[in-house]
Protein backbone atom coordinates (compact mmCIF):
# COMPACT_ATOMS: atom_id res chain seq x y z
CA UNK A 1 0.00 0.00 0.00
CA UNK A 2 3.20 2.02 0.40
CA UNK A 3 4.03 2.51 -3.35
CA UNK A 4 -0.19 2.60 -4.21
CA UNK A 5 -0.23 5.93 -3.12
CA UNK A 6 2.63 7.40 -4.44
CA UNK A 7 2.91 6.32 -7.81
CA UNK A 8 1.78 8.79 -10.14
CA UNK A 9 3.39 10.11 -11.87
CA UNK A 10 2.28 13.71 -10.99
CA UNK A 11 3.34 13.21 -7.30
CA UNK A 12 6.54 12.55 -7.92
CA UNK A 13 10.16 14.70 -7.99
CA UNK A 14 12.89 14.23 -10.58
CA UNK A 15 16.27 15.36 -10.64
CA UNK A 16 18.42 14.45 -13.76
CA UNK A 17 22.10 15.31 -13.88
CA UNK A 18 23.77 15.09 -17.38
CA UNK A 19 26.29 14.08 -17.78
CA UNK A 20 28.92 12.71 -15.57
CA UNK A 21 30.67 9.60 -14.92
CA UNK A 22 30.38 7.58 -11.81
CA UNK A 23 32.03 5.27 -9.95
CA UNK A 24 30.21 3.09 -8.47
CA UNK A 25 29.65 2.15 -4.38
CA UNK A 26 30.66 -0.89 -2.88
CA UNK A 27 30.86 -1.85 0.55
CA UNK A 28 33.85 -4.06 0.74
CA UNK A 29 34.59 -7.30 2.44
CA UNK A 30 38.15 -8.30 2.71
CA UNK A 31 39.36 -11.96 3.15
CA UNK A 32 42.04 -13.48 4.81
CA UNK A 33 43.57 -17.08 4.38
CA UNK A 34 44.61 -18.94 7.93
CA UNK A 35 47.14 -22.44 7.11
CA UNK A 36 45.75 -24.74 9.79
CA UNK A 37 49.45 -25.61 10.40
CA UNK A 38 50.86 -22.88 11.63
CA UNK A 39 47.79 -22.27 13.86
CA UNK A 40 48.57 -21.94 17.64
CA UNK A 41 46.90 -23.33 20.26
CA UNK A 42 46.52 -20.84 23.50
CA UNK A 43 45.85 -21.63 26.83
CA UNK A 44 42.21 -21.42 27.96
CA UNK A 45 42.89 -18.80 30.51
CA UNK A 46 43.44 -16.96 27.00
CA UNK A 47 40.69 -18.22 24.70
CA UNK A 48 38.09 -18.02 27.00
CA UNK A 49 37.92 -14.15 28.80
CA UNK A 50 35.02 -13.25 30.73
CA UNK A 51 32.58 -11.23 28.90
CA UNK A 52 31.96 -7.76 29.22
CA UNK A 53 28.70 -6.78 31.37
CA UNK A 54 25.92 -5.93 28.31
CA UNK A 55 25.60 -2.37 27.24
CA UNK A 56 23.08 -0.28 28.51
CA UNK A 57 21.48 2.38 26.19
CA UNK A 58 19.67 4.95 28.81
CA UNK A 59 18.25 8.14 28.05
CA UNK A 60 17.65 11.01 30.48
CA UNK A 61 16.26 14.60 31.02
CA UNK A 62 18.33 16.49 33.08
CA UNK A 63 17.29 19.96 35.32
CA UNK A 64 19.10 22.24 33.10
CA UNK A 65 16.78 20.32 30.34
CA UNK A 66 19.42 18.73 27.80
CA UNK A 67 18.44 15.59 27.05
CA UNK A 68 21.47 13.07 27.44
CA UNK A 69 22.01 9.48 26.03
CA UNK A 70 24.66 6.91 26.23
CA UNK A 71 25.37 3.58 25.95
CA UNK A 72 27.57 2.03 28.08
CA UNK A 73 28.96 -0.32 25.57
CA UNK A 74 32.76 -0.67 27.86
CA UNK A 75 34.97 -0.12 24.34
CA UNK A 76 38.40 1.42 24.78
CA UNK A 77 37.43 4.22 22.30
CA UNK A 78 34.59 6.13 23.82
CA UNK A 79 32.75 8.86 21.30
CA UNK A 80 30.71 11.95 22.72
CA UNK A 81 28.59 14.34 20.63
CA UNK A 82 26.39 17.79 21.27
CA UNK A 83 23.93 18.17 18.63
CA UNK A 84 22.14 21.14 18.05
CA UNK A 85 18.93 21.67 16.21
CA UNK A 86 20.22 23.90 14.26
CA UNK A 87 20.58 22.16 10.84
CA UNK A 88 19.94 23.36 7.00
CA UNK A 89 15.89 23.39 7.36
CA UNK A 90 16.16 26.60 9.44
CA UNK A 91 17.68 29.13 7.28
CA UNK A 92 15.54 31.36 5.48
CA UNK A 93 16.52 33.33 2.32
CA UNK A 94 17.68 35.95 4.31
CA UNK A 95 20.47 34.02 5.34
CA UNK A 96 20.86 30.82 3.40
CA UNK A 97 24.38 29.12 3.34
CA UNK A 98 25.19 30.04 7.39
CA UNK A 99 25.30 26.77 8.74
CA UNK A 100 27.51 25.71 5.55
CA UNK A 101 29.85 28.79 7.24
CA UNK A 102 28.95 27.03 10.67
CA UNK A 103 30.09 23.72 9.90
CA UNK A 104 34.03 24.75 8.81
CA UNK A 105 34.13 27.45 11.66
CA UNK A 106 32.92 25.79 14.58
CA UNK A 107 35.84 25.10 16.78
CA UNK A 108 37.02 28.79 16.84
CA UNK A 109 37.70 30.83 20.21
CA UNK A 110 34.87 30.83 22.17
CA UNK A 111 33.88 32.94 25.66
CA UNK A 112 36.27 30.31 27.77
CA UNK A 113 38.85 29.37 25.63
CA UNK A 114 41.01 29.95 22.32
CA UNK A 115 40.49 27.82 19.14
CA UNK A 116 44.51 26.67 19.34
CA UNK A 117 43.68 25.86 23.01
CA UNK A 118 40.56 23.40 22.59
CA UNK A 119 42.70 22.08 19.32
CA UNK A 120 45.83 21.23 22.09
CA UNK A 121 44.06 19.94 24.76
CA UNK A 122 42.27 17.58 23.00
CA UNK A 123 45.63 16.73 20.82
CA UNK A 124 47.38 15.59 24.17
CA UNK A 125 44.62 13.29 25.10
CA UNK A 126 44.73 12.21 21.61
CA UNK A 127 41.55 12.74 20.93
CA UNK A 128 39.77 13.60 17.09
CA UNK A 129 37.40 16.58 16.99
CA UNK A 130 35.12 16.65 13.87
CA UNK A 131 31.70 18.36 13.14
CA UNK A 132 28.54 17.56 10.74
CA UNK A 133 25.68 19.37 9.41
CA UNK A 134 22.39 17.63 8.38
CA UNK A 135 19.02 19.33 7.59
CA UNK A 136 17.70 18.68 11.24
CA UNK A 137 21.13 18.92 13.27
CA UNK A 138 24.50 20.87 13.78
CA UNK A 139 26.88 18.17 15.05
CA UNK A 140 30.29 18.57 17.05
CA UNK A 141 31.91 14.76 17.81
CA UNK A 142 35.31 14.11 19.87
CA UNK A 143 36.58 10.56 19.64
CA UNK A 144 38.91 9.61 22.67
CA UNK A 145 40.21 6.89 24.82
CA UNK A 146 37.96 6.03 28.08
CA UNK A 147 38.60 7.57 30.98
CA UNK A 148 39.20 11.51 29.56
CA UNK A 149 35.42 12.45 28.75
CA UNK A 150 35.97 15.20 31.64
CA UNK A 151 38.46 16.98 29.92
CA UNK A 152 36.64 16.24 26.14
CA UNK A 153 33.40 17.26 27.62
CA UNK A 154 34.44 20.64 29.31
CA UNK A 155 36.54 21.50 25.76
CA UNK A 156 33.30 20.88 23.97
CA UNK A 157 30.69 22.64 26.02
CA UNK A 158 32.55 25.70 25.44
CA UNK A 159 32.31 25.50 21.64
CA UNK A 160 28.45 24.83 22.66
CA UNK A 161 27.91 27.57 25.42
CA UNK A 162 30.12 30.87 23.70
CA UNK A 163 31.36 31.15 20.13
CA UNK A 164 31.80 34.95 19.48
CA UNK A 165 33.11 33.80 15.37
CA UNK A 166 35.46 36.79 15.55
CA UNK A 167 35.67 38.45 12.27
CA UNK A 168 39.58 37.76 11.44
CA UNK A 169 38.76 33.97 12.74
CA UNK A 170 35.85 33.22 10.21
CA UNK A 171 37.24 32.04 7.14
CA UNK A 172 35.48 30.97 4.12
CA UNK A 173 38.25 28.98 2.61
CA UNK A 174 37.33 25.52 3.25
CA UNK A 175 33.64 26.22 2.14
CA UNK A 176 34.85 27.38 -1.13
CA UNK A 177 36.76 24.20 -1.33
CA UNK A 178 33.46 22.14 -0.64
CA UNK A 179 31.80 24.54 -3.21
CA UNK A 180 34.88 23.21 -6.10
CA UNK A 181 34.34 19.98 -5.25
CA UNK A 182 30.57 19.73 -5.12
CA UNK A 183 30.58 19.06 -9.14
CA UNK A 184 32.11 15.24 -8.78
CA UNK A 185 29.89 14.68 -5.66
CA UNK A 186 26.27 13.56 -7.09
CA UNK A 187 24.75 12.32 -4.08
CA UNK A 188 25.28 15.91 -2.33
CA UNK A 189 23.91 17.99 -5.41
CA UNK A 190 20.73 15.49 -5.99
CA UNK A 191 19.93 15.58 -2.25
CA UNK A 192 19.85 19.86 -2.18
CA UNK A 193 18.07 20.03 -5.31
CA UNK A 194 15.32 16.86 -4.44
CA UNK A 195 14.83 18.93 -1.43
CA UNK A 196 14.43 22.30 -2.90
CA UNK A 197 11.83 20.88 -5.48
CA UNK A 198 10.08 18.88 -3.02
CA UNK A 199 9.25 21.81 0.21
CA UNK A 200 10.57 25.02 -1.39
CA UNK A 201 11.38 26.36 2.10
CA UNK A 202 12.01 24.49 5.81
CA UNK A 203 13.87 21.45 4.16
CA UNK A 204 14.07 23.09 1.02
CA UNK A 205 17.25 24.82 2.18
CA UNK A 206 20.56 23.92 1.30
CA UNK A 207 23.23 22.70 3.04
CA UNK A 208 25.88 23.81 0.74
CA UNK A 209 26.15 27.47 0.27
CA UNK A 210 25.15 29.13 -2.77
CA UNK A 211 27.51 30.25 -5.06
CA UNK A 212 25.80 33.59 -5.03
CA UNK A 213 25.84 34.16 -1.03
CA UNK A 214 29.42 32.32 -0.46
CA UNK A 215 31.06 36.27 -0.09
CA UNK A 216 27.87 37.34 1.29
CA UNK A 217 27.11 35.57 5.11
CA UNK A 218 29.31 37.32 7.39
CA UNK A 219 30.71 36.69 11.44
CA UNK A 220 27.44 38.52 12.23
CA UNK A 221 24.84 35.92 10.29
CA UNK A 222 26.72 33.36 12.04
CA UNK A 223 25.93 34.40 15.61
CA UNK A 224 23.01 35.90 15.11
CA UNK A 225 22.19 32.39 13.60
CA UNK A 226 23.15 30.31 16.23
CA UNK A 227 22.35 32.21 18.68
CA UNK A 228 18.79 32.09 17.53
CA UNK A 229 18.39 28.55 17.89
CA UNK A 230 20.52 27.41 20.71
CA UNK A 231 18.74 26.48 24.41
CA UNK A 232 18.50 23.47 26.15
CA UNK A 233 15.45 22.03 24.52
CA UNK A 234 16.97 22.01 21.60
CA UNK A 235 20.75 20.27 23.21
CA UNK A 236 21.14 16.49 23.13
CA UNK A 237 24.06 14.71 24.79
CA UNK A 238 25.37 11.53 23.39
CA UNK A 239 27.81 9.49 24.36
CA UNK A 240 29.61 5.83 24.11
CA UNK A 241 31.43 4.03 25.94
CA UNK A 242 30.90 6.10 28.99
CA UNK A 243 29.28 5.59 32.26
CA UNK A 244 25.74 7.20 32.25
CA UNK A 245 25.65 8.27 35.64
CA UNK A 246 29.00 10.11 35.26
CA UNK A 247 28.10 11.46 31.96
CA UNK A 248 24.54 13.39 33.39
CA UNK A 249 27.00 14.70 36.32
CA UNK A 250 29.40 16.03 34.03
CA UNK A 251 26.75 17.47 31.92
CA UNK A 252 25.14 19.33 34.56
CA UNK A 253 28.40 20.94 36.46
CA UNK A 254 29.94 21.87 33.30
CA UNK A 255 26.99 22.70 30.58
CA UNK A 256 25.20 25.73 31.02
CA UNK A 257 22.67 26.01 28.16
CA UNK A 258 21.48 29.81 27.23
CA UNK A 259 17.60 30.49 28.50
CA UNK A 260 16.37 31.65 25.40
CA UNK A 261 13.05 31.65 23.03
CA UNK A 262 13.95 29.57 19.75
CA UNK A 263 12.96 30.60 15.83
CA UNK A 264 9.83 27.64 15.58
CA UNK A 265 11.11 25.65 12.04
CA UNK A 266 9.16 26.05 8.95
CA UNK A 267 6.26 23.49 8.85
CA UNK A 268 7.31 20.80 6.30
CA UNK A 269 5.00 20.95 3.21
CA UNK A 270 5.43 18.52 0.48
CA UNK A 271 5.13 19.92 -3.09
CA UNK A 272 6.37 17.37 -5.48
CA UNK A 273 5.61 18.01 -9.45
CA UNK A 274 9.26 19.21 -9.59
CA UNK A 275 11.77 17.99 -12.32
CA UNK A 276 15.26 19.74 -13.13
CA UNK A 277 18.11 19.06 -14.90
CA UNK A 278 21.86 19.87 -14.57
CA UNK A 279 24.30 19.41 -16.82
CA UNK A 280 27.91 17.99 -15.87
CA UNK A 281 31.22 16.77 -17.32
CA UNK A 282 30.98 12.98 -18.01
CA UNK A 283 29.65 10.01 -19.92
CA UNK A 284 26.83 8.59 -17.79
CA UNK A 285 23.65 10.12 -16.56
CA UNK A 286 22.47 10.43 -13.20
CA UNK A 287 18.44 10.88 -12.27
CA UNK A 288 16.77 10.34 -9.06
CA UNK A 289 13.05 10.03 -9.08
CA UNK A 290 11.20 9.98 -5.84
CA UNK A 291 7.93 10.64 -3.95
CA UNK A 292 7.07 11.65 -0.52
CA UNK A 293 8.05 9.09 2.29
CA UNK A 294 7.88 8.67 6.26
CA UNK A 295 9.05 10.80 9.25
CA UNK A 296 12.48 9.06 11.59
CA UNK A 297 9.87 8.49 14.61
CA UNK A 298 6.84 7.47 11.88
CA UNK A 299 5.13 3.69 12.79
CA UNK A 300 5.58 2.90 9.01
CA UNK A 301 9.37 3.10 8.99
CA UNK A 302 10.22 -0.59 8.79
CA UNK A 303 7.33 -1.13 6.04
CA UNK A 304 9.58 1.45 4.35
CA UNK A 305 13.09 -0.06 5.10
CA UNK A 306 11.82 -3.65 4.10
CA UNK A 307 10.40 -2.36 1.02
CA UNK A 308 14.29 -0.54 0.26
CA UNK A 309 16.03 -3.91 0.55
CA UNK A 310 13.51 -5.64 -1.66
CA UNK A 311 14.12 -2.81 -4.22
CA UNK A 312 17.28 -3.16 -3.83
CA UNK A 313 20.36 -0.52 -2.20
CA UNK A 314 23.92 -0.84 -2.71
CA UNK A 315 26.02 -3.91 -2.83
CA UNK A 316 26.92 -6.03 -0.17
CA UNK A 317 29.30 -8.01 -2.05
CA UNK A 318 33.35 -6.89 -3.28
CA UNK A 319 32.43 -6.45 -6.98
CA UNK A 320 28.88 -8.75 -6.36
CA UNK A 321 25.71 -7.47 -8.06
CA UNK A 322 22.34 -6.94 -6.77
CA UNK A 323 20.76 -9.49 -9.44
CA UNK A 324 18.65 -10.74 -6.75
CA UNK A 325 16.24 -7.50 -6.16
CA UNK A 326 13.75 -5.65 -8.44
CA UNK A 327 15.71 -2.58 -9.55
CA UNK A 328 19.12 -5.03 -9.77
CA UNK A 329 17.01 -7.00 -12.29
CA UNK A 330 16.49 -3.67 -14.24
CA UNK A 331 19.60 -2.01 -14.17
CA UNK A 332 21.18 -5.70 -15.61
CA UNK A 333 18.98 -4.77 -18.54
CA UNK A 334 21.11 -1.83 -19.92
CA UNK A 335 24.98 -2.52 -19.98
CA UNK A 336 26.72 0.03 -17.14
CA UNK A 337 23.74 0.59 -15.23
CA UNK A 338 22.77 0.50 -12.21
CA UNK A 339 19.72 1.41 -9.71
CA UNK A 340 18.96 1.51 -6.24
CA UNK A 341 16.12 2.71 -4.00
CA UNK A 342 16.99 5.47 -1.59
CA UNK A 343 14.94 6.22 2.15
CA UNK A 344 15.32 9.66 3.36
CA UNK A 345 14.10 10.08 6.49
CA UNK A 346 13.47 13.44 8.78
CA UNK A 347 12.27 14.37 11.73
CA UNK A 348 8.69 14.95 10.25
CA UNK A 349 8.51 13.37 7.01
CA UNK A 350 10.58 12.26 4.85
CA UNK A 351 11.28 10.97 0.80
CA UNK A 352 11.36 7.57 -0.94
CA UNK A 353 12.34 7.00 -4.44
CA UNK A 354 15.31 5.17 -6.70
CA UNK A 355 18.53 6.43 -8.04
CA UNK A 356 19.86 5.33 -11.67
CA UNK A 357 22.96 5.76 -13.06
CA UNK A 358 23.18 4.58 -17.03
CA UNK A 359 25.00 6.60 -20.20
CA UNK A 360 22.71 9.04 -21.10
CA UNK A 361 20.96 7.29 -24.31
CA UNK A 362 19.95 4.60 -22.03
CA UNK A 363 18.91 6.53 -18.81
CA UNK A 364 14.95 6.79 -19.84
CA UNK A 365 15.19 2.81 -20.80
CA UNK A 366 15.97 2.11 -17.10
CA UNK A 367 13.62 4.85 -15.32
CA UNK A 368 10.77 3.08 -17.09
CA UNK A 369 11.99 -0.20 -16.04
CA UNK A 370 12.75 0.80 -12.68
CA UNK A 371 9.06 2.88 -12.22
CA UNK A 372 7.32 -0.44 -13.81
CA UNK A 373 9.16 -2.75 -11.31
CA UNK A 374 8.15 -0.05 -8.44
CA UNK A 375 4.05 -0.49 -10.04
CA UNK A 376 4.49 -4.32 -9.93
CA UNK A 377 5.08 -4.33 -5.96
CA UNK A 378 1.96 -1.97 -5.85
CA UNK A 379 -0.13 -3.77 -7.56
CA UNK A 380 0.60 -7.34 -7.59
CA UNK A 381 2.75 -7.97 -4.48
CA UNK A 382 5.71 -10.06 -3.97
CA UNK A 383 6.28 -13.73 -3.12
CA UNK A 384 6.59 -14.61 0.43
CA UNK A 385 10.15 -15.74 -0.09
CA UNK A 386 11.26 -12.60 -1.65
CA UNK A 387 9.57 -10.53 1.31
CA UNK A 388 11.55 -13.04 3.99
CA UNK A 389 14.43 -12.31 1.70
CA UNK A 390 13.86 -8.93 2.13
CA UNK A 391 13.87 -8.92 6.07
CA UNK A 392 16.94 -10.41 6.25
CA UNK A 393 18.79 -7.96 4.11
CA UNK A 394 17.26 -5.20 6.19
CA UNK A 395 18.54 -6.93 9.55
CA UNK A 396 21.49 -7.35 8.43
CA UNK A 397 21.99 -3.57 7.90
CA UNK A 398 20.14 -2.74 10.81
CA UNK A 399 22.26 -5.13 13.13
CA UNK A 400 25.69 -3.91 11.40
CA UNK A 401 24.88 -0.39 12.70
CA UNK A 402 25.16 -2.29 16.09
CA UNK A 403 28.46 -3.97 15.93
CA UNK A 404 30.64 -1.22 15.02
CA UNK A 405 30.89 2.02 18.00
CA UNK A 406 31.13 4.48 15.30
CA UNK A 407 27.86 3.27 13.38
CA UNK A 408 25.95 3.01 16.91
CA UNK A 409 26.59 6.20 17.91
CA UNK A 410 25.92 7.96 14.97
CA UNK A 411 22.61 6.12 15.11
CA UNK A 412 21.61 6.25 18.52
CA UNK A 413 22.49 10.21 18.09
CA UNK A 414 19.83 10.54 15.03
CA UNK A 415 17.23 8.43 16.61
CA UNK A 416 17.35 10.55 20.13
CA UNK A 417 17.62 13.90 18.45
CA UNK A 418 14.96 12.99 15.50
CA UNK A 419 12.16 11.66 16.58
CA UNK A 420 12.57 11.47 20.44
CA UNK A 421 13.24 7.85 21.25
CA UNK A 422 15.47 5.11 20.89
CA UNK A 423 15.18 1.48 20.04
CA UNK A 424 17.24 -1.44 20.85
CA UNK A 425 18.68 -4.25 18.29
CA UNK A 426 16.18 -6.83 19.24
CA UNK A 427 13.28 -3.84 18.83
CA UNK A 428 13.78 -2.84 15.33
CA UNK A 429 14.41 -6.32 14.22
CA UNK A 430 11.45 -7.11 15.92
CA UNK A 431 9.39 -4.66 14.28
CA UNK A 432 10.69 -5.72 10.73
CA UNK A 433 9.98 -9.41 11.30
CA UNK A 434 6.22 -8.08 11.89
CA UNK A 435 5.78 -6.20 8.26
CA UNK A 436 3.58 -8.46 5.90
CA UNK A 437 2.16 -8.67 2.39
């Protein structure tokens, strides 16, 4: 019932980029060769260690009213993040590319300390200090060993609590550099303009910086900015591989959230009926073609990720092929093709659709293919063993997200800070074992 609904032609978006080439995604699995004789045999005081207590994912609301997570999953590496909502979708036109300027300048000097400061004091810890921007969330990370999240937590929260983005400080240089590269980087231009043609405004905003308005945002549009959407109901806390009970003590002494009235977002309204089409350097063309989809927090969301694997996403297999799903079936149709369905999801609605990359004489052969393969789902179903199929595929990527820290708390970060809650393993797995014809 999904696709019934969507699949008209006149709700749909289309972006087509011509042309450029492509190389193709693959998620790679090495091998490794053991000879059984030169194995070595260890002592069982060796091969068998105790097990680690289980982690613990708990989520609190503190006085100061930050909302904190972690996980205490007892890794050597432990990863801690302050997220903001202060992501693409709240820009206006007024001052559209500032959190593009926000993302490359946010670890300048700040009310408590100097940018070369927080850089060295997280250096001799040897800890990494990154930051992200989505269209929900302004993101600042610090990866470090357990046991320093004092010292990576107070270096943070000043970032958090007092940039001042001192004129001679703010430099424009690295987004530029983003702007240079943005050309060979599909996936970022097709999600900006899929955006803009599906809400205009809210999510419509892009997270790259105009051209146009990349000498125009100033230290002043920055701060004025952030200042306008920073307070404590709008702070999340995430950390792993830390101690919960430490990590909401920490947060309380050291944080100090401003006590201020927020800019409400733009209420997301879906437009659709959009189609553009840029022209790039290359052989192949590029077209995404997609319709409106589910919010992060939305009850649907598994019906959605089931019905992605059974479409088909990227390989899982070194140089493999995705022969086994719908749009795989398609894309094997026209030589150098390929197709995969994409599931964007925010923290109100969202977008579903398929990307297909093909040389530009055979890109219309493989949308058709690809939007008749979508109508066949709709209309007649699929056979029970293709749905269990399906599940498993979608487990599998669900459950990876679990073993590795850096995948968990990236997720765990986006479920909190998008739609409010936070599921388990054995929850969403649940819930995708329970989606039916």
């Amino acid at each position: 019932y999904i696709l019934q609904k969507n699949l008209q032609l006149g709700n749909l978006a289309m972006i087509r980029l011509l042309p450029r080439t492509v190389s193709r995604p693959f998620l790679s699995r090495g091998y490794e060769s053991v000879s059984l004789s030169n194995t070595i045999t260890l002592p069982a005081v060796l091969t068998t260690p105790s097990s680690p207590p289980p982690s613990e994912i708990t989520v609190s609301r503190l006085k100061n009213g930050i909302t904190v997570l972690s996980n205490s999953c007892y890794s050597a590496i432990s990863d801690l993040s302050i997220a903001v909502r202060a992501g693409a979708r709240y820009q206006s036109e007024d001052n559209v590319g500032v959190t593009h300027f926000l993302l490359h300048n946010a670890f300048l000097t700040n009310r408590d300390r100097t940018g070369f400061r927080v850089t060295k004091e997280l250096e001799r810890i040897g800890a990494t200090l990154s930051s992200d921007l989505t269209r929900d969330l302004l993101i600042s990370t610090s990866r470090f060993t357990s046991g320093n999240i004092e010292t990576v937590l107070e270096n943070l929260s000043a970032v958090y609590s007092g940039p001042e983005f001192r004129r001679w400080e703010v430099s424009k240089d690295r987004v530029l550099l983003d702007l240079d590269r943005l050309h060979v980087h599909f996936d970022s231009i097709a999600d900006d303009v899929l955006h803009k043609h599906s809400y205009r405004t809210g999510l419509g905003m892009p997270i790259y910086t105009p051209e146009c308005r990349a000498g125009l945002v100033t230290h002043e549009d920055m701060l004025k900015y952030y200042n306008s959407r920073v307070n404590a109901e709008n702070t999340f806390v995430v950390g792993t591989g830390v101690e919960h009970r430490e990590l909401c003590r920490l947060v309380e002494e050291v944080m100090v959230p401003p006590v201020r009235p927020v800019t409400p977002p733009v209420p997301p309204r879906y437009f659709g009926k959009g189609e553009s089409h840029i022209r790039l350097y290359g052989e192949d063309t590029q077209a995404v073609l997609a319709a409106e989809g589910v919010s992060a927090g939305s009850e649907d969301l598994p019906k959605y990720v089931v019905l992605q694997h059974l479409l088909g996403v990227e390989n899982f297999v070194k140089r493999g092929s995705m022969s086994s799903t719908r749009l795989g079936v398609c894309a094997g149709q026209v030589s150098g093709a390929c197709m995969r369905a994409v599931n964007i999801n925010h923290s109100d609605t969202g977008l579903f659709g398929v990307v297909a990359t093909a040389p530009g004489t055979q890109i219309r052969r493989l949308l058709e293919a690809g939007l008749s393969a979508c109508r066949d789902v709709a209309k007649k179903g699929v056979p029970s063993s293709e749905l269990t199929a399906s599940k498993k595929r979608a487990k599998t990527a669900v459950l990876s997200q679990y073993e590795d820290t850096e995948l968990l708390h990236n997720s765990l970060l986006l479920q909190v800070a998008m739609s409010g809650k936070v599921s388990s393993a054995r929850e969403m797995t649940d819930e995708i074992d329970k989606v039916t014809l």
